[in-house]
C-alpha atoms as a PDB file:
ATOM      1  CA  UNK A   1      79.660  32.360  98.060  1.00  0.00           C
ATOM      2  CA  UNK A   2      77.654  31.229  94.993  1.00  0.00           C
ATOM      3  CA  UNK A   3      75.758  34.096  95.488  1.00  0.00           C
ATOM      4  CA  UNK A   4      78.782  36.478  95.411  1.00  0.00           C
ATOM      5  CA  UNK A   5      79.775  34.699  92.324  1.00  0.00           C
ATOM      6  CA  UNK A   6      76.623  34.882  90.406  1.00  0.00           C
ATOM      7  CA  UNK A   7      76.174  38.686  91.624  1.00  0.00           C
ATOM      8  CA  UNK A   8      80.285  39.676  90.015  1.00  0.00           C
ATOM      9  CA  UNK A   9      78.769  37.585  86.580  1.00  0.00           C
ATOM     10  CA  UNK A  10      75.553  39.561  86.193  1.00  0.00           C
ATOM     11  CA  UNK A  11      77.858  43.339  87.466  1.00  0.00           C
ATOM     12  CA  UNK A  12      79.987  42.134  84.096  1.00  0.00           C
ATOM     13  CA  UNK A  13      76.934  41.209  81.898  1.00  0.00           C
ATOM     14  CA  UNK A  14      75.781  44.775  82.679  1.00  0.00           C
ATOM     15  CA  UNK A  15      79.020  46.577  81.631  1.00  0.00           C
ATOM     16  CA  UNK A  16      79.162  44.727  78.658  1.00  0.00           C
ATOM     17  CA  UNK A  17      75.201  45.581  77.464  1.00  0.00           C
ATOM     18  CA  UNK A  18      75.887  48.843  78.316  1.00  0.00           C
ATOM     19  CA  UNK A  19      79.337  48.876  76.337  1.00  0.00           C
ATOM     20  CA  UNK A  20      76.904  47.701  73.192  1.00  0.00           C
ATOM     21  CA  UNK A  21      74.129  50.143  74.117  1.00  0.00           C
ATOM     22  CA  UNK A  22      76.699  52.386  73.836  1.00  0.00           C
ATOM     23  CA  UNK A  23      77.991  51.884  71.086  1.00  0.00           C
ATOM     24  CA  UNK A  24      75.198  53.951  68.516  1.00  0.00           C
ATOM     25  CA  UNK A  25      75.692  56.629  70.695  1.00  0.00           C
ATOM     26  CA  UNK A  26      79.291  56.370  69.746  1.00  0.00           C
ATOM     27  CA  UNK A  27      78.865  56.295  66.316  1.00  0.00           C
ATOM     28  CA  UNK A  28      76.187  59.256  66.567  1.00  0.00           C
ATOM     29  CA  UNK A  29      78.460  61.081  68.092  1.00  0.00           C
ATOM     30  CA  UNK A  30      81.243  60.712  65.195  1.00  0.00           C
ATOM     31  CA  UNK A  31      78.710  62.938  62.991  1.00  0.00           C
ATOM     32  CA  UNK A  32      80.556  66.044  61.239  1.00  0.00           C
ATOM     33  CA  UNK A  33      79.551  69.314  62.640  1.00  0.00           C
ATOM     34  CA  UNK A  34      79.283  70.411  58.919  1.00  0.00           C
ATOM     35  CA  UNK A  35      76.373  67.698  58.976  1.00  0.00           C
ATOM     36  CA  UNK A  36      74.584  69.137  62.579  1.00  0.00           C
ATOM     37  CA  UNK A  37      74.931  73.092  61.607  1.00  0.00           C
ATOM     38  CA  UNK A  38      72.697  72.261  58.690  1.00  0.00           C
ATOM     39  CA  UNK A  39      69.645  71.282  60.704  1.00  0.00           C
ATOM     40  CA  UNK A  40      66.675  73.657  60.115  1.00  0.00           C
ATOM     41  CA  UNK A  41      64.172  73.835  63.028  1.00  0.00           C
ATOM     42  CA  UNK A  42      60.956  73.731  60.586  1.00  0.00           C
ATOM     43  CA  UNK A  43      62.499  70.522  58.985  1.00  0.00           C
ATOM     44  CA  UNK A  44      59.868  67.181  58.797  1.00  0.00           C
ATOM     45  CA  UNK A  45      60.202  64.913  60.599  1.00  0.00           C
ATOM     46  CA  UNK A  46      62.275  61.695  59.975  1.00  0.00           C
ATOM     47  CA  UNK A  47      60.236  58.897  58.634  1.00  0.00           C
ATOM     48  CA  UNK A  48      60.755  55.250  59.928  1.00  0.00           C
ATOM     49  CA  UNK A  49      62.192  54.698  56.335  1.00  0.00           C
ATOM     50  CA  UNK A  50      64.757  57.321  57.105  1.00  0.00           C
ATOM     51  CA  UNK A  51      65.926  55.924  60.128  1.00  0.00           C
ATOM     52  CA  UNK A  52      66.038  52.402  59.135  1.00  0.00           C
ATOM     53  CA  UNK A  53      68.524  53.821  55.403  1.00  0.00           C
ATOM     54  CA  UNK A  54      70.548  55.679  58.108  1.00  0.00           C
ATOM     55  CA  UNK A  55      70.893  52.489  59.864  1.00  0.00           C
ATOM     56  CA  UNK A  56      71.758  50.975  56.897  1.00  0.00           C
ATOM     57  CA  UNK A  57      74.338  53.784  56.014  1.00  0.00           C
ATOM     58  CA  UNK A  58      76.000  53.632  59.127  1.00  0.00           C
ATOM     59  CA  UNK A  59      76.221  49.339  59.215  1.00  0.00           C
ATOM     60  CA  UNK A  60      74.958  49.832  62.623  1.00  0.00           C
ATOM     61  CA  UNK A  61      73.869  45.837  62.996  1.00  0.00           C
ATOM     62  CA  UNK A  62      77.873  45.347  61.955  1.00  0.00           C
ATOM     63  CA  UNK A  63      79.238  47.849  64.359  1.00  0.00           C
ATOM     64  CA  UNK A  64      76.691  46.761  67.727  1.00  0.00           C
ATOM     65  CA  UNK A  65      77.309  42.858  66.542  1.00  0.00           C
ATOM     66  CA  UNK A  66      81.377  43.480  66.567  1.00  0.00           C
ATOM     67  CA  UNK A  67      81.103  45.813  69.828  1.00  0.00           C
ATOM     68  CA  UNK A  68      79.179  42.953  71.462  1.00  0.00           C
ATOM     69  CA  UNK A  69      81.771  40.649  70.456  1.00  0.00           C
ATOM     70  CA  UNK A  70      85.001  42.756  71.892  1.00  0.00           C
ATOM     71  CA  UNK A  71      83.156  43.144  75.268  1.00  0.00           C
ATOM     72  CA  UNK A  72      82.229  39.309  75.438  1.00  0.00           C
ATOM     73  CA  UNK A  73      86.343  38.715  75.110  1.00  0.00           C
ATOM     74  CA  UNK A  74      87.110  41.203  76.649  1.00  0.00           C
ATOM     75  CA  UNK A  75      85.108  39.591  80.216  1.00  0.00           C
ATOM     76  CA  UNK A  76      86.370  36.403  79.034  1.00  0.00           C
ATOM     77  CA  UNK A  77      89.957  38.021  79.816  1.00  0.00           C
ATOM     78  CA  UNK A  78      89.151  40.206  82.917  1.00  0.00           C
ATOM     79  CA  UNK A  79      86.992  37.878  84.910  1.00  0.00           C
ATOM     80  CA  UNK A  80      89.144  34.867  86.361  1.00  0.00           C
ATOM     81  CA  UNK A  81      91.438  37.599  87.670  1.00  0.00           C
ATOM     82  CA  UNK A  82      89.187  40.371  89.213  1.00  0.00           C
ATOM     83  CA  UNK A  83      87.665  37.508  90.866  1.00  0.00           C
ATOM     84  CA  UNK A  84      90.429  35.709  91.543  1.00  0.00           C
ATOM     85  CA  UNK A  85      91.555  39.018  93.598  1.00  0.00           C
ATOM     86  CA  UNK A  86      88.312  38.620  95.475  1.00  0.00           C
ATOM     87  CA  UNK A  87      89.200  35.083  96.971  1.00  0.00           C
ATOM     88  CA  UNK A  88      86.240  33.852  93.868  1.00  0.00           C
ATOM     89  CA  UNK A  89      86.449  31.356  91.341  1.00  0.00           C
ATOM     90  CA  UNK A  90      84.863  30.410  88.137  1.00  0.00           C
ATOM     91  CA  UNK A  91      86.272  28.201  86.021  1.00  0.00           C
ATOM     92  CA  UNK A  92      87.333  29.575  82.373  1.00  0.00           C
ATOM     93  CA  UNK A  93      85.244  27.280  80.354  1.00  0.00           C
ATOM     94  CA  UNK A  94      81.826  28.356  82.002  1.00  0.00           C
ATOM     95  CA  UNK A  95      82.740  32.316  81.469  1.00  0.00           C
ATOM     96  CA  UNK A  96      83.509  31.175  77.869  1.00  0.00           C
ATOM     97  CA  UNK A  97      80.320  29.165  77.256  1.00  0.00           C
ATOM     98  CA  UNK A  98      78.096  32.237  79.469  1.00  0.00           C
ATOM     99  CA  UNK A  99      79.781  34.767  77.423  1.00  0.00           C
ATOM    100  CA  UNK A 100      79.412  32.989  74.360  1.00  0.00           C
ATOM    101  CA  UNK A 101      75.559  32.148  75.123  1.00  0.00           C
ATOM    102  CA  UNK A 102      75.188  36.282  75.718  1.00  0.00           C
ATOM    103  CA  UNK A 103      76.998  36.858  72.418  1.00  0.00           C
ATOM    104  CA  UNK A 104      74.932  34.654  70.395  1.00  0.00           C
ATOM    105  CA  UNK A 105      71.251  35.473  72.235  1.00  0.00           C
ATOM    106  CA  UNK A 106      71.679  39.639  72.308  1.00  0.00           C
ATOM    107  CA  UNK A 107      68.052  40.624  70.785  1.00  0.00           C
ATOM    108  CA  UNK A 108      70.216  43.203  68.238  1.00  0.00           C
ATOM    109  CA  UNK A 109      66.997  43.601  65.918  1.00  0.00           C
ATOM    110  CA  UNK A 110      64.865  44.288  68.648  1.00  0.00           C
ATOM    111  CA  UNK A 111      67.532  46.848  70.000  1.00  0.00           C
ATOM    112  CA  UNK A 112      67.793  48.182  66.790  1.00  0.00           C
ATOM    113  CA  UNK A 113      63.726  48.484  66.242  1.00  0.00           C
ATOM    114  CA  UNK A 114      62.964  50.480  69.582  1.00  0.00           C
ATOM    115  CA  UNK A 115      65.843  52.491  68.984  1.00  0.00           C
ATOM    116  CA  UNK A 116      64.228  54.165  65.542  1.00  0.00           C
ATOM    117  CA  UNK A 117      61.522  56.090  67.104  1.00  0.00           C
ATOM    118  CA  UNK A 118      64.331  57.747  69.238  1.00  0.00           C
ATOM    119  CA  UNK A 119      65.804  58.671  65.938  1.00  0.00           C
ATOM    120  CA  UNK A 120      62.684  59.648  64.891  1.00  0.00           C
ATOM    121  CA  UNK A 121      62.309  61.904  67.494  1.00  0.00           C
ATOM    122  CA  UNK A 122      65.574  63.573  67.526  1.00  0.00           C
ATOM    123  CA  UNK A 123      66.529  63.516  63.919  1.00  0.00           C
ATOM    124  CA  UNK A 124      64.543  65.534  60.919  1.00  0.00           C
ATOM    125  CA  UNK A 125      64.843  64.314  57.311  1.00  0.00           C
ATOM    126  CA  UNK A 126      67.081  67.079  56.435  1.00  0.00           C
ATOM    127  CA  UNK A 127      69.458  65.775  59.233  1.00  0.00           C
ATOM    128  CA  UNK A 128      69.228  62.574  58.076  1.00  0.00           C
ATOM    129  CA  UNK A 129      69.996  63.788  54.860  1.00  0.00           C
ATOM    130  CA  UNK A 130      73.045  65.727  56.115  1.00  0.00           C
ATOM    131  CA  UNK A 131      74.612  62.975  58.188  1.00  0.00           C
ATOM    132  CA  UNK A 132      74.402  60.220  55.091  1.00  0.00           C
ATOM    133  CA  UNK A 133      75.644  63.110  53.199  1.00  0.00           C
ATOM    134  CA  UNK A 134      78.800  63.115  55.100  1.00  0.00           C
ATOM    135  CA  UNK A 135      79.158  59.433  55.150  1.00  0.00           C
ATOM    136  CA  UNK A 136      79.593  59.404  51.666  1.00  0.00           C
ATOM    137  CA  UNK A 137      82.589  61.507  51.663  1.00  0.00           C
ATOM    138  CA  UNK A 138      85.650  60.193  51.466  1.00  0.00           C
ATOM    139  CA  UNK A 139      86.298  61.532  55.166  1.00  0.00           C
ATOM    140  CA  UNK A 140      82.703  59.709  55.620  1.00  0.00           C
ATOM    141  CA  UNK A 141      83.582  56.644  54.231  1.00  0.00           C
ATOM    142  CA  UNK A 142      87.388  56.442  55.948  1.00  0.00           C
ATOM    143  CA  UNK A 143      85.192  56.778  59.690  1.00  0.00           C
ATOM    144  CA  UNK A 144      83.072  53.855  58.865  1.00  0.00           C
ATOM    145  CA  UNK A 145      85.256  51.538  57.524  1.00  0.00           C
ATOM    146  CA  UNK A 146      87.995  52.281  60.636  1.00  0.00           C
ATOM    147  CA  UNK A 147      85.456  52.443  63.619  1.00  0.00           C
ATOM    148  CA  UNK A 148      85.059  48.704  64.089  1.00  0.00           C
ATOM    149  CA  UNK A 149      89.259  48.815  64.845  1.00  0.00           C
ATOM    150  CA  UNK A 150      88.807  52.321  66.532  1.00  0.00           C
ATOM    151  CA  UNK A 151      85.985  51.194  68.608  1.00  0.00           C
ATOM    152  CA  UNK A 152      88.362  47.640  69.009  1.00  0.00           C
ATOM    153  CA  UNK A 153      91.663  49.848  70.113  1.00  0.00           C
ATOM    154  CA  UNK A 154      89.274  52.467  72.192  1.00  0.00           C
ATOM    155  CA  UNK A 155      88.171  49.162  74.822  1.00  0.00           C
ATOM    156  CA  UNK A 156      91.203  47.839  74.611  1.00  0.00           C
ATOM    157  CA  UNK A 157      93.336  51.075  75.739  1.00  0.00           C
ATOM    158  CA  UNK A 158      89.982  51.129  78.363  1.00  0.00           C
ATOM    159  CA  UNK A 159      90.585  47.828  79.498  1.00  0.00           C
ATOM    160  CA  UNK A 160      92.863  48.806  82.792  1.00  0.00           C
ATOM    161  CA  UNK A 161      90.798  51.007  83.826  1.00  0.00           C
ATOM    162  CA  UNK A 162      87.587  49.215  83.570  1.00  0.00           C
ATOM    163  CA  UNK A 163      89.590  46.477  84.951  1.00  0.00           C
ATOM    164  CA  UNK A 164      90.421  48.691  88.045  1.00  0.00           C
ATOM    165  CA  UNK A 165      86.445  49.983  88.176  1.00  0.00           C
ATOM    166  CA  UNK A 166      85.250  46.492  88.236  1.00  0.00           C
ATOM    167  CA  UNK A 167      87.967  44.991  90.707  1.00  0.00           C
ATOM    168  CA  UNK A 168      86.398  47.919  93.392  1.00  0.00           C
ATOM    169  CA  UNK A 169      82.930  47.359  92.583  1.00  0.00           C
ATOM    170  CA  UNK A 170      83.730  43.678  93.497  1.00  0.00           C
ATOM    171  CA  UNK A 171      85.393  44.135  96.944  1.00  0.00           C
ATOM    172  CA  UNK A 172      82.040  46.823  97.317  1.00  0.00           C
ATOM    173  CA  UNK A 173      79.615  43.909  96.376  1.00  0.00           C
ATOM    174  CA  UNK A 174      81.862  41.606  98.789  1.00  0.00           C
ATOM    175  CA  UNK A 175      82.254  42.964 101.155  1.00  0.00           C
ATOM    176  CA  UNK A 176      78.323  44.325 101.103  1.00  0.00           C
ATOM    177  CA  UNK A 177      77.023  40.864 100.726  1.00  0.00           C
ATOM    178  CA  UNK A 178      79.110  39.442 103.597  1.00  0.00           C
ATOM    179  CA  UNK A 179      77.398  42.126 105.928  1.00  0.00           C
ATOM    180  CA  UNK A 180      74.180  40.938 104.723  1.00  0.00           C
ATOM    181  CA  UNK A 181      74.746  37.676 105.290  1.00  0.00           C
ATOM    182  CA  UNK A 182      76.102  38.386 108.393  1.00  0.00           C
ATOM    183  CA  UNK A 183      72.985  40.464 109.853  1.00  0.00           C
ATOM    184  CA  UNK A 184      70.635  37.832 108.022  1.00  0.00           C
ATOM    185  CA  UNK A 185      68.733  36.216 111.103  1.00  0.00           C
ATOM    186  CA  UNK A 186      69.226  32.363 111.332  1.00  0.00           C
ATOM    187  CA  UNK A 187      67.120  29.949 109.938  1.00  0.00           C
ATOM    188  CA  UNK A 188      65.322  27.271 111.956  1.00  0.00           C
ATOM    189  CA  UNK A 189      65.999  23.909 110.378  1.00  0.00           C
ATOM    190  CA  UNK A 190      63.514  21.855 108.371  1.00  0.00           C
ATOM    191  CA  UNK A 191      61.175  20.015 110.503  1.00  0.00           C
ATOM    192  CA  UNK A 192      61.737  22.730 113.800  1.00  0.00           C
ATOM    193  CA  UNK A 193      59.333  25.639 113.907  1.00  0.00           C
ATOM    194  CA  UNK A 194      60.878  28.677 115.421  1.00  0.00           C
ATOM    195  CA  UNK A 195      60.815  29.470 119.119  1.00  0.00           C
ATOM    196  CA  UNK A 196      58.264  31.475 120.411  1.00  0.00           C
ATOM    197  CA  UNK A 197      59.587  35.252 122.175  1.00  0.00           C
END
């Protein structure tokens, strides 16, 4: 059962990285299309130095540091009862301290550093010059200062159904983890050596 348990903590740890590896890729996707119909194909490259402004521009550090927190409380809430529907238990105080520990050890400058030669790839200093462009509009300025509460309200309205998802990927883990056990040849105890066939 311990096994079970530890397997339905480290499904949830999963969501919520991938909630907060997510989350740039929400933001990216927030760009204007004013900003993306400027790109010019013969544009150079964006530098590291780009990347890291448009970072800066887009408090990126603020928004993955404030996703990572909502998806952290948000397991804190969702756990006791999905596994409580799965005949588990964990008591509230070690989900709380785990998710805490998570929260507080996420490598976000390290995320943040491999993910500039992505932008580096993808992005040319014209775009980069489009998209902080737009960001400084007041249009620009209204989207970052709202999408830590939009991105707050978006996993919030979420929650059920992610609540639902992870409910049914428990009974699935369950229920595949009984079988296992269950076709798991016996062991011979300590001190016995098994019988020969």
């Amino acid at each position: 059962m311990k096994t079970i348990v530890s397997k339905a903590v480290f499904v949830f740890l999963c969501v919520a990285g991938a909630i907060v590896q997510a989350s740039p890729l929400l933001i990216f996707a927030t760009f204007s299309q004013e900003a993306v119909a400027q790109n010019t194909p013969t544009s150079e490259r964006a530098s590291k130095e780009d990347v890291a402004h448009l970072f800066s521009t887009l408090k990126l550090d603020t928004m993955m540091q404030l996703t990572m927190k909502a998806a952290a409380d948000q397991v804190k809430t969702n756990l006791p009862a999905i596994l409580k529907e799965q005949d588990m238990e964990l008591p509230q105080e070690q989900i709380n301290s785990l998710m805490d520990e998570v929260y507080r050890g996420y490598p976000l400058r390290e995320v943040l550093d491999a993910m500039v030669p992505v932008y580096e790839k993808h992005l040319s200093k014209a775009d980069i010059h489009n998209i902080e462009a737009f960001y400084q509009t007041p249009t620009g300025q209204k989207m970052l200062n709202e999408m830590p509460e939009m991105s707050k309200d978006a996993m919030q309205a979420a929650n059920p159904i992610m609540k639902k998802w992870m409910t049914e990927v428990m009974q699935r883990i369950k229920t595949r983890a009984e079988a296992m056990a269950q076709q798991r040849p016996p062991q011979p105890k300590p001190g016995t050596s098994p019988k020969p066939e």
